[in-house]
Protein backbone atom coordinates (compact mmCIF):
# COMPACT_ATOMS: atom_id res chain seq x y z
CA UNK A 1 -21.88 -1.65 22.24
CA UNK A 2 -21.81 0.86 19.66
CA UNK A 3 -22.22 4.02 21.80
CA UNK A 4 -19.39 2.63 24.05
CA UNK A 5 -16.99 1.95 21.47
CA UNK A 6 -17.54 5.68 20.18
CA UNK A 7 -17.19 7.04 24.02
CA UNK A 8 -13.69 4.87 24.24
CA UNK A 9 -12.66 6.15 20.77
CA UNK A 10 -13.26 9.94 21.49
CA UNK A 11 -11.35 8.97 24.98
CA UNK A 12 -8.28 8.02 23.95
CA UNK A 13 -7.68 10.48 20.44
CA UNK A 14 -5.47 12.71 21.86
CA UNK A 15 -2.87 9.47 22.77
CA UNK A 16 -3.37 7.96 19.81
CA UNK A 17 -2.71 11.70 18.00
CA UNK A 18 0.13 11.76 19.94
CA UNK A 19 1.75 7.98 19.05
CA UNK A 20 0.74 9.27 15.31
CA UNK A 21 2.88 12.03 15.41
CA UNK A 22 5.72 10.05 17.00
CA UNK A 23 5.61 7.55 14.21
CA UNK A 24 5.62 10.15 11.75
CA UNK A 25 8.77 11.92 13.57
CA UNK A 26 10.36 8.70 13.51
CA UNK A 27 10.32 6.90 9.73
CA UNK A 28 11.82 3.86 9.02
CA UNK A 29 12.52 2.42 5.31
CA UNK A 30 10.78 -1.26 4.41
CA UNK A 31 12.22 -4.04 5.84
CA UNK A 32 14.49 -1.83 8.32
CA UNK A 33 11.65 -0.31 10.88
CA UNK A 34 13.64 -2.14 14.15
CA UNK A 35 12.99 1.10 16.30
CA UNK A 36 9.19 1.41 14.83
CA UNK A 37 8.34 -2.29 15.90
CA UNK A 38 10.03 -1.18 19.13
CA UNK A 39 7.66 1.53 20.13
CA UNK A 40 4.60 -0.63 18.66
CA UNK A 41 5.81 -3.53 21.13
CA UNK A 42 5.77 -0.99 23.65
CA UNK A 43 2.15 -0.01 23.01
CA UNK A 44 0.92 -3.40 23.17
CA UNK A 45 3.06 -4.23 26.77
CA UNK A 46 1.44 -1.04 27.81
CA UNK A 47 -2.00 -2.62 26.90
CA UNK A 48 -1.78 -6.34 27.86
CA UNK A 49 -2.20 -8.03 24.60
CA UNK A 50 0.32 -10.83 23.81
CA UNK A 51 2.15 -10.69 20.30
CA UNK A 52 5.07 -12.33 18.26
CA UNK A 53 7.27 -10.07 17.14
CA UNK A 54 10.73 -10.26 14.54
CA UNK A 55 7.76 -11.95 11.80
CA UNK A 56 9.82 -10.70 8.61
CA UNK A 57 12.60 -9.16 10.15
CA UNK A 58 10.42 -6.39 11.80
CA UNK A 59 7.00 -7.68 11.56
CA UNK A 60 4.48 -8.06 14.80
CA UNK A 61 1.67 -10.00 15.21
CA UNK A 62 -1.08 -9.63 18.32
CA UNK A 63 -3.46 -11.56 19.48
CA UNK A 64 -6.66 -10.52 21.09
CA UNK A 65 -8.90 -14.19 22.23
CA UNK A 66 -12.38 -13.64 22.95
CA UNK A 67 -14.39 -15.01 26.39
CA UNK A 68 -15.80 -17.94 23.71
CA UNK A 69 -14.27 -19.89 20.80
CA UNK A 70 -15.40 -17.87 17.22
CA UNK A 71 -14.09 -16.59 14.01
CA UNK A 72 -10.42 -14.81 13.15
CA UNK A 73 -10.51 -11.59 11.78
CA UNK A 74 -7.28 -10.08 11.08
CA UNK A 75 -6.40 -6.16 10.74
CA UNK A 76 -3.17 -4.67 8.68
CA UNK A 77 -1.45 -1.82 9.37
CA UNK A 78 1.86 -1.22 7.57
CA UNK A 79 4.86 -0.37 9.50
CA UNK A 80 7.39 1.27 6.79
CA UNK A 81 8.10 4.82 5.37
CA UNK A 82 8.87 5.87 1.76
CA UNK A 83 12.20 7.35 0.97
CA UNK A 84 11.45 10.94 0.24
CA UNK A 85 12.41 14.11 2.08
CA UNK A 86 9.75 15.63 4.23
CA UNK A 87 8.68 19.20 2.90
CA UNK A 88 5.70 20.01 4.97
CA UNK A 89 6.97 22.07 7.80
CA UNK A 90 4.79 20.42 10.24
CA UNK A 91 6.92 20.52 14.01
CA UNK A 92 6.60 16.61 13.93
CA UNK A 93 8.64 16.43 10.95
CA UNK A 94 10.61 13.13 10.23
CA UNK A 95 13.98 13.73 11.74
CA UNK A 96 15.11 11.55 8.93
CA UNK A 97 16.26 13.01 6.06
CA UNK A 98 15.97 9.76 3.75
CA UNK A 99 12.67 9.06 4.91
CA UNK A 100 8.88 10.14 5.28
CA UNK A 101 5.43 8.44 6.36
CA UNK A 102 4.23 9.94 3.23
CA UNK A 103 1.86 7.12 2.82
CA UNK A 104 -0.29 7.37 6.05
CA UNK A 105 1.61 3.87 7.78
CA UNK A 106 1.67 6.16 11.11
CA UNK A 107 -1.79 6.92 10.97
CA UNK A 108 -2.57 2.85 9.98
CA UNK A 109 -0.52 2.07 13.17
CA UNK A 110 -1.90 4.38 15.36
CA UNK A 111 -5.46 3.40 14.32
CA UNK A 112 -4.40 -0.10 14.95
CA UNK A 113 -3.23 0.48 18.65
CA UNK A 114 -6.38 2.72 18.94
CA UNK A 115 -8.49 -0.13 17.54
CA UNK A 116 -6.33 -2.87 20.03
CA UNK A 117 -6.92 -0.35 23.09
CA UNK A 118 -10.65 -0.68 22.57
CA UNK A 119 -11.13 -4.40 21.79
CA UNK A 120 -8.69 -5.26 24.84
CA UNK A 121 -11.26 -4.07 27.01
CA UNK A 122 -14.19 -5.48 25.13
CA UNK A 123 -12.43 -9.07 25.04
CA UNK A 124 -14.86 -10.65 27.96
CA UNK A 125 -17.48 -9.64 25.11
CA UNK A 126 -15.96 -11.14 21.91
CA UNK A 127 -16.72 -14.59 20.43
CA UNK A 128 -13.62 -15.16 18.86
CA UNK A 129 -10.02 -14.02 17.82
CA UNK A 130 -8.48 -10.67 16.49
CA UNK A 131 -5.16 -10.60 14.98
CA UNK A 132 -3.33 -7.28 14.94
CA UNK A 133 -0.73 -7.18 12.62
CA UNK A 134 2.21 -4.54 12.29
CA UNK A 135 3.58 -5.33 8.61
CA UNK A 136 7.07 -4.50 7.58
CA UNK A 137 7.72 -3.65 3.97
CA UNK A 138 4.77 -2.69 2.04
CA UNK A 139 7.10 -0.20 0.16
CA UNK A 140 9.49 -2.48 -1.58
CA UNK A 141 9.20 -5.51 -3.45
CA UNK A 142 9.04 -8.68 -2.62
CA UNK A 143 6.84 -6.62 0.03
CA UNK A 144 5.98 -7.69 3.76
CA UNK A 145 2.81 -9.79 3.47
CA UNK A 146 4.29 -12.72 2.24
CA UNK A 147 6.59 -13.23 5.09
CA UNK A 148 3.77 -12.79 7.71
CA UNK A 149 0.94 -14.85 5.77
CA UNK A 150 3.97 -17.63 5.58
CA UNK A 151 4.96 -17.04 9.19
CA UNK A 152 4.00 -19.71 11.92
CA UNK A 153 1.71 -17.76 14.23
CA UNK A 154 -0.38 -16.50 11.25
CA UNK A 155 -0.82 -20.21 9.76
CA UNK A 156 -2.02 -21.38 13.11
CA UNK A 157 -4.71 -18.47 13.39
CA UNK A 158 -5.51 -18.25 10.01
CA UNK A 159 -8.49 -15.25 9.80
CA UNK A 160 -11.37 -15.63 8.02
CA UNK A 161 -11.52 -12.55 7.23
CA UNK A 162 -9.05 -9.52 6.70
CA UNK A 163 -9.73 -5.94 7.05
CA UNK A 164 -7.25 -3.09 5.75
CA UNK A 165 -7.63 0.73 6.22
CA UNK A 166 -5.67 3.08 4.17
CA UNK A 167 -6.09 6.59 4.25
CA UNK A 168 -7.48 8.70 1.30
CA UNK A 169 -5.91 12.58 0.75
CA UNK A 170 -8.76 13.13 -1.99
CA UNK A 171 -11.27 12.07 1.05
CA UNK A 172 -11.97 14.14 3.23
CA UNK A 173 -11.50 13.34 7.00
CA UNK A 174 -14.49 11.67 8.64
CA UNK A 175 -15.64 10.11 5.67
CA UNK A 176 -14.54 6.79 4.81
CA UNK A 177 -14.88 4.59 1.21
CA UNK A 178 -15.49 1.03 -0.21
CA UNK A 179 -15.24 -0.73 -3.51
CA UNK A 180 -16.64 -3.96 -4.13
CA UNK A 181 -15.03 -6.57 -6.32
CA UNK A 182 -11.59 -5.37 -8.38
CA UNK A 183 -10.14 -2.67 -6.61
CA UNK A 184 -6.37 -1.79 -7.08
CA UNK A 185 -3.69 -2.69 -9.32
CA UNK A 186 -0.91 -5.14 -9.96
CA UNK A 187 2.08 -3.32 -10.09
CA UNK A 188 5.33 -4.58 -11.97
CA UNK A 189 8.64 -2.69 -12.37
CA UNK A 190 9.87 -2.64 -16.12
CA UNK A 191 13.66 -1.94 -16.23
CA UNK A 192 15.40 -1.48 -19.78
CA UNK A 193 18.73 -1.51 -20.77
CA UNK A 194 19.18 -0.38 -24.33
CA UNK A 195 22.66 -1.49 -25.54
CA UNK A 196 24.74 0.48 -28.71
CA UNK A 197 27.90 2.09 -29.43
CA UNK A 198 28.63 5.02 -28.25
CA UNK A 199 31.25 7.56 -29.22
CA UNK A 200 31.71 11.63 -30.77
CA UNK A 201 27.88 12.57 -30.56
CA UNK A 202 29.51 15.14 -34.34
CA UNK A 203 30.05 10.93 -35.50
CA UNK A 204 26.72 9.58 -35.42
CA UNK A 205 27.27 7.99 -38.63
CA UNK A 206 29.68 5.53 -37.37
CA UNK A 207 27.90 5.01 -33.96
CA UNK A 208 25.14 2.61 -32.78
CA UNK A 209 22.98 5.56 -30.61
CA UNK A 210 21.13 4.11 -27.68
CA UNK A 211 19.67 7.37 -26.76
CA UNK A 212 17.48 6.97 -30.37
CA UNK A 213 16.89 3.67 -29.90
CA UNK A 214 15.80 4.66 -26.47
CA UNK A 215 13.38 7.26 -27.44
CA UNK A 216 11.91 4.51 -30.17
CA UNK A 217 11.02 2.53 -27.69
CA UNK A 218 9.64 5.08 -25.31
CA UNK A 219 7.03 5.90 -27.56
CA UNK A 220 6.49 2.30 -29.19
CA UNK A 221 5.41 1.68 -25.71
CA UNK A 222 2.83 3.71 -25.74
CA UNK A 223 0.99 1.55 -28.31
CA UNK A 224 1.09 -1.85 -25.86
CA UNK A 225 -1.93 -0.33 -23.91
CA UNK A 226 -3.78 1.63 -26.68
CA UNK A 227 -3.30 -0.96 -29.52
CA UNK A 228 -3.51 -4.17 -27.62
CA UNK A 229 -5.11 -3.86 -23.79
CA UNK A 230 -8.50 -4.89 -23.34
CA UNK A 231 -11.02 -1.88 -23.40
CA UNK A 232 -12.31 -3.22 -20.48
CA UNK A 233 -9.03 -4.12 -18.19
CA UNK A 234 -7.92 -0.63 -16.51
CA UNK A 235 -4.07 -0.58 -17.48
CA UNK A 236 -1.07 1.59 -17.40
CA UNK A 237 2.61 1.23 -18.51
CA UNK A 238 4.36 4.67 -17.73
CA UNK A 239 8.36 5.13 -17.95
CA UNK A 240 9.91 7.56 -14.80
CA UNK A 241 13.23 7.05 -15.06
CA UNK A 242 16.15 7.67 -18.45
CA UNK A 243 19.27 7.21 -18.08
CA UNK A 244 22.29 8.27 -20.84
CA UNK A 245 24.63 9.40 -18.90
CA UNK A 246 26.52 11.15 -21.59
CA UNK A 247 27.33 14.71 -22.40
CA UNK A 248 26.28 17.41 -25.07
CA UNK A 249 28.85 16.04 -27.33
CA UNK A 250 29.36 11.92 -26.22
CA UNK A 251 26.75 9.32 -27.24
CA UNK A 252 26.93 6.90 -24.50
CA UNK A 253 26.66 3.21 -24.59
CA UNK A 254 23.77 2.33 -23.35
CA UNK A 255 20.51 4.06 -22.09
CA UNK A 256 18.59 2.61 -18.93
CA UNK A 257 14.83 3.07 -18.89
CA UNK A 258 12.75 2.15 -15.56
CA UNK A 259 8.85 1.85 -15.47
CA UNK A 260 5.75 0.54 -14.34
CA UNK A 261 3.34 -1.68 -15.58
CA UNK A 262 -0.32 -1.81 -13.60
CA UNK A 263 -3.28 -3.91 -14.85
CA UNK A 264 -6.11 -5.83 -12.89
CA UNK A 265 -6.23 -8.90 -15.47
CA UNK A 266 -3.60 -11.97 -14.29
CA UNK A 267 -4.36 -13.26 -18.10
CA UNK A 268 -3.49 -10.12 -19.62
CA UNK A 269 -0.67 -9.20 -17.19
CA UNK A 270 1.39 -12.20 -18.72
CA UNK A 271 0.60 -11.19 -22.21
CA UNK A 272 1.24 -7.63 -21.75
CA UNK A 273 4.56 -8.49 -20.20
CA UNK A 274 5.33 -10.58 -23.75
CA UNK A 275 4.95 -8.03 -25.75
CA UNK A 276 6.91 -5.55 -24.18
CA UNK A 277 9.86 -7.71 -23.88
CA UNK A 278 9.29 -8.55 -27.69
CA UNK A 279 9.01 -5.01 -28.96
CA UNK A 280 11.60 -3.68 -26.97
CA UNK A 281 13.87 -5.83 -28.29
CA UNK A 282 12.43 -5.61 -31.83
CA UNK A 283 13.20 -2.12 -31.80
CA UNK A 284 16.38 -2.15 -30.43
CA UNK A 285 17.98 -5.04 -33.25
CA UNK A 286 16.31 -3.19 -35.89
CA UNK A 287 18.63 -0.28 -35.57
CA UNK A 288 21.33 -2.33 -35.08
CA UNK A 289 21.12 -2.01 -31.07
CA UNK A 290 20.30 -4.44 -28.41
CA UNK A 291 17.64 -4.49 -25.58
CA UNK A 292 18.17 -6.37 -22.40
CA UNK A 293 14.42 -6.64 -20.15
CA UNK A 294 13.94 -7.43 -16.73
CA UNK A 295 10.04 -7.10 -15.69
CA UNK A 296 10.13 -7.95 -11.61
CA UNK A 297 6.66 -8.99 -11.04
CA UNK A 298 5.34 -7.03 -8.37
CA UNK A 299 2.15 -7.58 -6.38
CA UNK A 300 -1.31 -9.08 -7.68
CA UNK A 301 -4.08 -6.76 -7.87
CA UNK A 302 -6.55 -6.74 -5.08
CA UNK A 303 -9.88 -7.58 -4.93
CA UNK A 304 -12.25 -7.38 -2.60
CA UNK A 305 -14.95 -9.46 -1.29
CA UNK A 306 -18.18 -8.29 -2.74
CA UNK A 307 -20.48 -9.81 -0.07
CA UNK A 308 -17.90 -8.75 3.22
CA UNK A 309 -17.83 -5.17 1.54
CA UNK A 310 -21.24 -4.50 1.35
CA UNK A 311 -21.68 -5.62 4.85
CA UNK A 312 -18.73 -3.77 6.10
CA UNK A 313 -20.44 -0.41 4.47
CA UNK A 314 -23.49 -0.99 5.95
CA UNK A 315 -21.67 -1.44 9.25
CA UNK A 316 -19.80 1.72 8.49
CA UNK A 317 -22.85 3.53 7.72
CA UNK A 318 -23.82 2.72 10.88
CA UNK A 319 -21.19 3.70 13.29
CA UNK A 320 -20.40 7.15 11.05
CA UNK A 321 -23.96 7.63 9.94
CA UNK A 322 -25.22 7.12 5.86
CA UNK A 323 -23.53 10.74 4.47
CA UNK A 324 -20.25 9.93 5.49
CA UNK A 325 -19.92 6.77 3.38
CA UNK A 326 -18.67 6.87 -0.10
CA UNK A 327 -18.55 4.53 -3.00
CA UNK A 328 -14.87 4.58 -4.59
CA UNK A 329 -13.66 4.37 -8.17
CA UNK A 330 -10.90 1.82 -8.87
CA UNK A 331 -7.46 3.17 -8.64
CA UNK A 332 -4.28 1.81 -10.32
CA UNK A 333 -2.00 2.33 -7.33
CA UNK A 334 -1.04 -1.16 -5.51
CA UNK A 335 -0.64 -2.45 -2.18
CA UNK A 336 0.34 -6.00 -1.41
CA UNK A 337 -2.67 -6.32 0.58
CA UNK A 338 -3.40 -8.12 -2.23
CA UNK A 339 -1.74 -10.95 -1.33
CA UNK A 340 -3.59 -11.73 1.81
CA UNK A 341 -6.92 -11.20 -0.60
CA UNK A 342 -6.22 -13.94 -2.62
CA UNK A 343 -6.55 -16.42 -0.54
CA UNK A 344 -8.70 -15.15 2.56
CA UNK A 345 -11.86 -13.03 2.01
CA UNK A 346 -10.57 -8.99 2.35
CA UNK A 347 -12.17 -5.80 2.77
CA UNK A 348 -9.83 -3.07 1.81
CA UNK A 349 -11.22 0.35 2.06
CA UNK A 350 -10.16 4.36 2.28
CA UNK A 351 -10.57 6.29 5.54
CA UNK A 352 -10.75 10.08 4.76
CA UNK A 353 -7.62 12.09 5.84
CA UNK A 354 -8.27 15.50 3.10
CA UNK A 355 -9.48 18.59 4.91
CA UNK A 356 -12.42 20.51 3.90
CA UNK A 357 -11.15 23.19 2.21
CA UNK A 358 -9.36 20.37 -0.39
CA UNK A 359 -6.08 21.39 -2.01
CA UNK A 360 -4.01 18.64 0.38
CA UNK A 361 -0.82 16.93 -1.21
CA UNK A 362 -1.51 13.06 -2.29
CA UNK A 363 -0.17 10.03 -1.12
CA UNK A 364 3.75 9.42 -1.66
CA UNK A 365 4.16 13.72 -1.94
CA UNK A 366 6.84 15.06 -0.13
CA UNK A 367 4.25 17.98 0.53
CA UNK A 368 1.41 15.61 2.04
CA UNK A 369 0.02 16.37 5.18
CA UNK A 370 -2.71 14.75 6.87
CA UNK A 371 -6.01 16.00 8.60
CA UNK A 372 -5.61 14.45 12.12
CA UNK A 373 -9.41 14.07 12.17
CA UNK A 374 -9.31 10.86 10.46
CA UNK A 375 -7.63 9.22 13.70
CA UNK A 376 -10.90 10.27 15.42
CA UNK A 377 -13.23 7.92 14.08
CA UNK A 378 -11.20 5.43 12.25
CA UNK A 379 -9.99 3.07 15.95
CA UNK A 380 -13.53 2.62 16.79
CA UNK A 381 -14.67 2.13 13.50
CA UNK A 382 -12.36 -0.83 12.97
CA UNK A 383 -13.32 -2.09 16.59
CA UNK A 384 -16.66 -1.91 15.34
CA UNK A 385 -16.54 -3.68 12.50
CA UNK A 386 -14.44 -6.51 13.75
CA UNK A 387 -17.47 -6.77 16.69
CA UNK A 388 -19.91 -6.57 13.56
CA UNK A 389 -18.71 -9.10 11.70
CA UNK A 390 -17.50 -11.67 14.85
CA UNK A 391 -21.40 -11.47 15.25
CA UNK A 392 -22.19 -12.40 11.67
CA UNK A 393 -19.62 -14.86 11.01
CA UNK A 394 -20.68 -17.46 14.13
């Protein structure tokens, strides 16, 4: 089975290079990708397999049924593109100014159809059931997985196991990576509104000035991970975005301040979030300001299986041979994968898409392209493993 599943992979990579570079030409923004799921559909007619489709707006789920009754394993791919203009001069650049798979979701999907093209044909072989599922919305909060984890179809073929491949710019292509255990991030958005009076920035002394208060907090900030995080919880609270909005001379009213907040402890999360409301607020009353907070709780942080990991390295090591399998650091990027984690055992892990020579853009860079290579192994290496673990899960 293995040696076949390689042949069929190395078959069909120039297709599947070709629906990659489609995708990529083509980005959609979360929760809007009605011409993506289109030419997915497509793929799958052109195939065979049956599927639901409109799961969360855009959202597709296949279904692949073994020869026998057996286990569900599901695969994610993510259907949605990040709002960024493309910079990368490739000749499949997005034709969409507002948007840009700078993420890898074409590459996901097009492994995903690879993947589907190879266990359609080895269904007569398969004890059990494979769920292909085309995600909408991984970008933007609430994100996609809850709608499809809540849908019908996925209820009624609930996997017992999950597998998710993401691609890796630090990795190089034809290598993939695991991590066992905690793996990525929450990720919460902290948004600010720091209230005074504004007025003649040459009158500060009869002025309220948010932009002060502003920068107080900034740097208070600072002190909720150093002075009260666990040593041994990775966390980060980082501010990207302040807003004045008034001139060299005018002290606005208020200042808005945007940020992040990413921890792996649900305990600590909630504590963490606490504090920064109270501080921020602290700070802003005590120079005669006020602070409004809004923390939108973003995805739980994912965690993978130890036991399905391990296996699914070994399996990997297999199929790509023991030097091409890495062991990952944790990272405190999110994905809301996590969500599907939490309740069914999930292996999450990188496949390589860096070229040799390094120096590549990283993941959500308007600069970021990726080493095609990666779509050579990575179809058959998901059929594989789903084969692998159908076997060791009767």
């Amino acid at each position: 089975m293995l040696s076949t599943i390689r042949s069929l992979s190395k078959e069909q990579f120039n297709q599947i290079v070709d629906l990659r570079r489609y995708l990529h030409q083509h980005p959609e923004l979360s929760f809007k990708e009605a011409n993506t799921a289109m030419r997915i559909a497509q793929e799958l007619d052109n195939i065979g397999i049956p599927y639901f489709s409109g799961i969360g707006k855009t959202g597709i789920v296949a279904i692949i049924n073994g020869n026998l009754k057996g286990p569900t394993i599901g695969i994610r791919a993510e259907l949605d593109a990040l709002p960024i203009h493309e910079q990368t001069g490739l000749e499949f650049s997005s034709i969409n100014s507002d948007a840009m798979h700078a993420c890898g979701h074409d590459v996901h999907m097009a492994n995903l159809i690879g993947a589907a093209k190879i266990l359609w044909k080895m269904r007569n072989d398969i004890k059990g059931k494979i769920l292909l599922i085309f995600q909408p919305g991984e970008e933007l909060l609430p994100g996609g997985a809850l709608s499809i984890i809540n849908s019908d179809v996925f209820q009624q073929n609930t996997p017992d196991l999950m597998l998710g491949a993401h691609i890796l710019p630090e990795l190089q292509a034809g290598k993939v990576g695991f991590h066992p255990g905690p793996y990525m991030a929450s990720g919460d958005e902290i948004y600010l509104t720091v209230k005074g009076k504004g007025g003649h920035a040459a009158m500060p002394h009869t002025l309220v000035d948010p932009i002060v208060i502003a920068s107080h907090i900034v740097l208070a900030m600072q002190q909720v991970v150093s002075r009260n995080a666990p040593i041994e919880v990775p966390t980060v609270l980082s501010f990207g975005r302040i807003v004045g909005n008034g001139a060299t001379n005018v002290i606005p009213d208020k200042v808005d301040i945007e940020g992040t907040f990413r921890t792996m402890n649900e305990e600590w999360r909630a504590k963490a979030h606490k504090i920064i409301s109270e501080k921020a607020k602290g700070i802003a009353q005590s120079m005669g300001g006020d602070c409004e907070v809004e923390i939108r709780k973003g995805y739980p942080a994912l965690c993978n299986n130890p036991e399905f990991t391990a296996l699914a390295k070994d399996y990997a090591k297999e199929y790509l041979g023991n030097k091409e399998v890495a062991n990952l650091p944790i990272r405190t990027t999110a994905d809301d994968f996590a969500y599907y984690a939490q309740s069914i055992p999930s292996v999450y892990f990188r496949v390589g898409s860096g070229f040799v020579n390094g120096g590549n853009a990283g993941l959500h860079s308007a600069n970021m392209i990726v080493n095609e290579h990666v779509i050579e192994h990575t179809g058959g290496l998901l059929a594989w493993l789903v084969a692998s673990f159908i076997g060791k899960l009767q």
